[in-house]
Protein backbone atom coordinates (compact mmCIF):
# COMPACT_ATOMS: atom_id res chain seq x y z
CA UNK A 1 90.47 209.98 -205.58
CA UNK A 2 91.56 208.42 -202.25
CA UNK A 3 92.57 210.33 -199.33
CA UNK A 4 95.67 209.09 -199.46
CA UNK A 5 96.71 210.42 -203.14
CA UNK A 6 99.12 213.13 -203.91
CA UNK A 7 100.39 214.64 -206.66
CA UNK A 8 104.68 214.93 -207.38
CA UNK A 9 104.88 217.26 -204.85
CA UNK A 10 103.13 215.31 -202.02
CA UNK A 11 100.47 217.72 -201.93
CA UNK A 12 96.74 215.81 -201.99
CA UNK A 13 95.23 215.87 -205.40
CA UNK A 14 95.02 213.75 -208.47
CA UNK A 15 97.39 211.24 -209.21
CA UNK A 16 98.27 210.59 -212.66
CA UNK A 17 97.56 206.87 -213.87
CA UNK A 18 100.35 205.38 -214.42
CA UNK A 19 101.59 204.51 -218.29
CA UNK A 20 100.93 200.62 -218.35
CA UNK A 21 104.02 199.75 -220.02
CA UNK A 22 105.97 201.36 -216.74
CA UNK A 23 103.59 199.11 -214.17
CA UNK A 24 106.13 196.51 -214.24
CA UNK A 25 108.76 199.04 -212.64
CA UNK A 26 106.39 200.06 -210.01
CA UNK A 27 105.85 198.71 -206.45
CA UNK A 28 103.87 196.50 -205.45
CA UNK A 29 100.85 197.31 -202.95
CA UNK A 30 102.73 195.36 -199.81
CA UNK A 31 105.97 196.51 -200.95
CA UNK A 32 104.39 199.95 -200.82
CA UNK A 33 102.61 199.78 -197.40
CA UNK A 34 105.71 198.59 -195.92
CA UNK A 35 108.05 201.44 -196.90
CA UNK A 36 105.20 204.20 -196.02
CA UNK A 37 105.04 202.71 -192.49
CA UNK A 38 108.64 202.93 -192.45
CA UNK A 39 108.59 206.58 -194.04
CA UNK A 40 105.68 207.15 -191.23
CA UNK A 41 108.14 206.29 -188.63
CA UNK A 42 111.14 208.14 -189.74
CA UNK A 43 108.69 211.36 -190.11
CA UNK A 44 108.18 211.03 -186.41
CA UNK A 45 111.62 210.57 -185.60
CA UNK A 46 112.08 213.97 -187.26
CA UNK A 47 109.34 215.70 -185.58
CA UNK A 48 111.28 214.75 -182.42
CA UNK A 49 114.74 215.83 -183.93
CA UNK A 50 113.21 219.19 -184.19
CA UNK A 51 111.49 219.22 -180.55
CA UNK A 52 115.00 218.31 -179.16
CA UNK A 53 116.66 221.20 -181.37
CA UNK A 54 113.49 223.85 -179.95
CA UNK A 55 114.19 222.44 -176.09
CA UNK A 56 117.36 222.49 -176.59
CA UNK A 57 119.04 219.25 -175.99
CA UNK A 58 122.53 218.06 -176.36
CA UNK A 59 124.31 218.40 -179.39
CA UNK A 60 125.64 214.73 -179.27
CA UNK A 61 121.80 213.53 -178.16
CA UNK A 62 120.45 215.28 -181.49
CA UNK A 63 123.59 214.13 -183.96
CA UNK A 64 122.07 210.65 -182.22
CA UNK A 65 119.36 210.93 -183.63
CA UNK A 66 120.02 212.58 -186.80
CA UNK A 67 122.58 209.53 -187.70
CA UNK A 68 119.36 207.12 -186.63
CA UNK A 69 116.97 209.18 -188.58
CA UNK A 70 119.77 208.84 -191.94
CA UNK A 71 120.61 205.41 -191.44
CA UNK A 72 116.48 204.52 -191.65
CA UNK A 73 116.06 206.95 -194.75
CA UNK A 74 119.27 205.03 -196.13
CA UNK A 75 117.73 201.70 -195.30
CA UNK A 76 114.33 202.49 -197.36
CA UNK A 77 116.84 203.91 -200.14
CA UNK A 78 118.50 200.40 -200.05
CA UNK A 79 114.81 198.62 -200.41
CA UNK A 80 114.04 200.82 -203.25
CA UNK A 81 117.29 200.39 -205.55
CA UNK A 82 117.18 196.42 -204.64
CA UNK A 83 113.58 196.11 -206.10
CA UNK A 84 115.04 198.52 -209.25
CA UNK A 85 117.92 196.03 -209.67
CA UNK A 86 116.04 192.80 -209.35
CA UNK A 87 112.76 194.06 -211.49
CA UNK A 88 113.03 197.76 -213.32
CA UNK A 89 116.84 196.91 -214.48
CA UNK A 90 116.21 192.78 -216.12
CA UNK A 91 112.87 194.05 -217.49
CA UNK A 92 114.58 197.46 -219.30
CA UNK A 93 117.76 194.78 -220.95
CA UNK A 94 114.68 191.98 -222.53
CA UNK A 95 113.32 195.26 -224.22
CA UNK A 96 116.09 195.73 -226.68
CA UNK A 97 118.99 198.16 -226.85
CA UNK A 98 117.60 201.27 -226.62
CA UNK A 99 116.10 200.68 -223.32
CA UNK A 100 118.64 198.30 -222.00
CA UNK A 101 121.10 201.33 -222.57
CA UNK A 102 118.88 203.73 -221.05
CA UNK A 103 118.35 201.29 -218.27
CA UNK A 104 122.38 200.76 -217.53
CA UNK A 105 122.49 204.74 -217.57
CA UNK A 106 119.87 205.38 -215.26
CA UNK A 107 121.75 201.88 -212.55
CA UNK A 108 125.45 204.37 -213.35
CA UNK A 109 123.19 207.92 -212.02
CA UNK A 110 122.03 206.02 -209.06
CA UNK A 111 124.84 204.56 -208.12
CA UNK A 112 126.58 208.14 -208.66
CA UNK A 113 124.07 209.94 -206.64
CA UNK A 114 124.64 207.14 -203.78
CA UNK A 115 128.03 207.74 -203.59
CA UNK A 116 127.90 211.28 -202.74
């Protein structure tokens, strides 16, 4: 195990191989690294979200950041859905109807739970 595995709850412990015919839908290792740094980053701009609340700042100085700290969470979101759209979604419609139905479902749930 690296030190840097975690199970589904992002607690450190063994990570389940994946199933090799899902690898396709999965990230790749830059792709990866990239969107930790950027989760890395947002997780400190939340640290200081809740130093500002404890000090106490200004409301509008911690709805500031707040906004800052959504927009970058929304960014990474964006990433994420425009690798499933150009990958996970073509590769689900070339493996016949079944999955190219399931596939179309699971674009219409995102899409739903975006627009909340």
């Amino acid at each position: 195990m690296r030190d840097n595995d975690h199970g589904p709850d992002g607690i450190p412990g063994e990570t389940p191989e994946p199933d090799t015919a899902y690898q396709a839908f999965m990230l790749d290792a830059s792709q990866q690294q990239a969107l930790v740094t950027r989760l890395n980053r947002i997780e400190g701009q939340v640290r200081g979200i809740r130093r500002m609340i404890e000090e106490p700042r200004l409301c509008v100085e911690i709805l500031q950041q707040l906004a800052a700290a959504e927009a970058a969470l929304n960014r990474i979101s964006l990433a994420v859905l425009k690798f499933h759209v150009e990958k996970c979604v073509p590769e689900g419609i070339e493996q016949g109807e079944a999955e190219r139905t399931k596939s179309l479902a699971e674009l219409v749930d995102i899409f739903d739970r975006f627009a909340k």
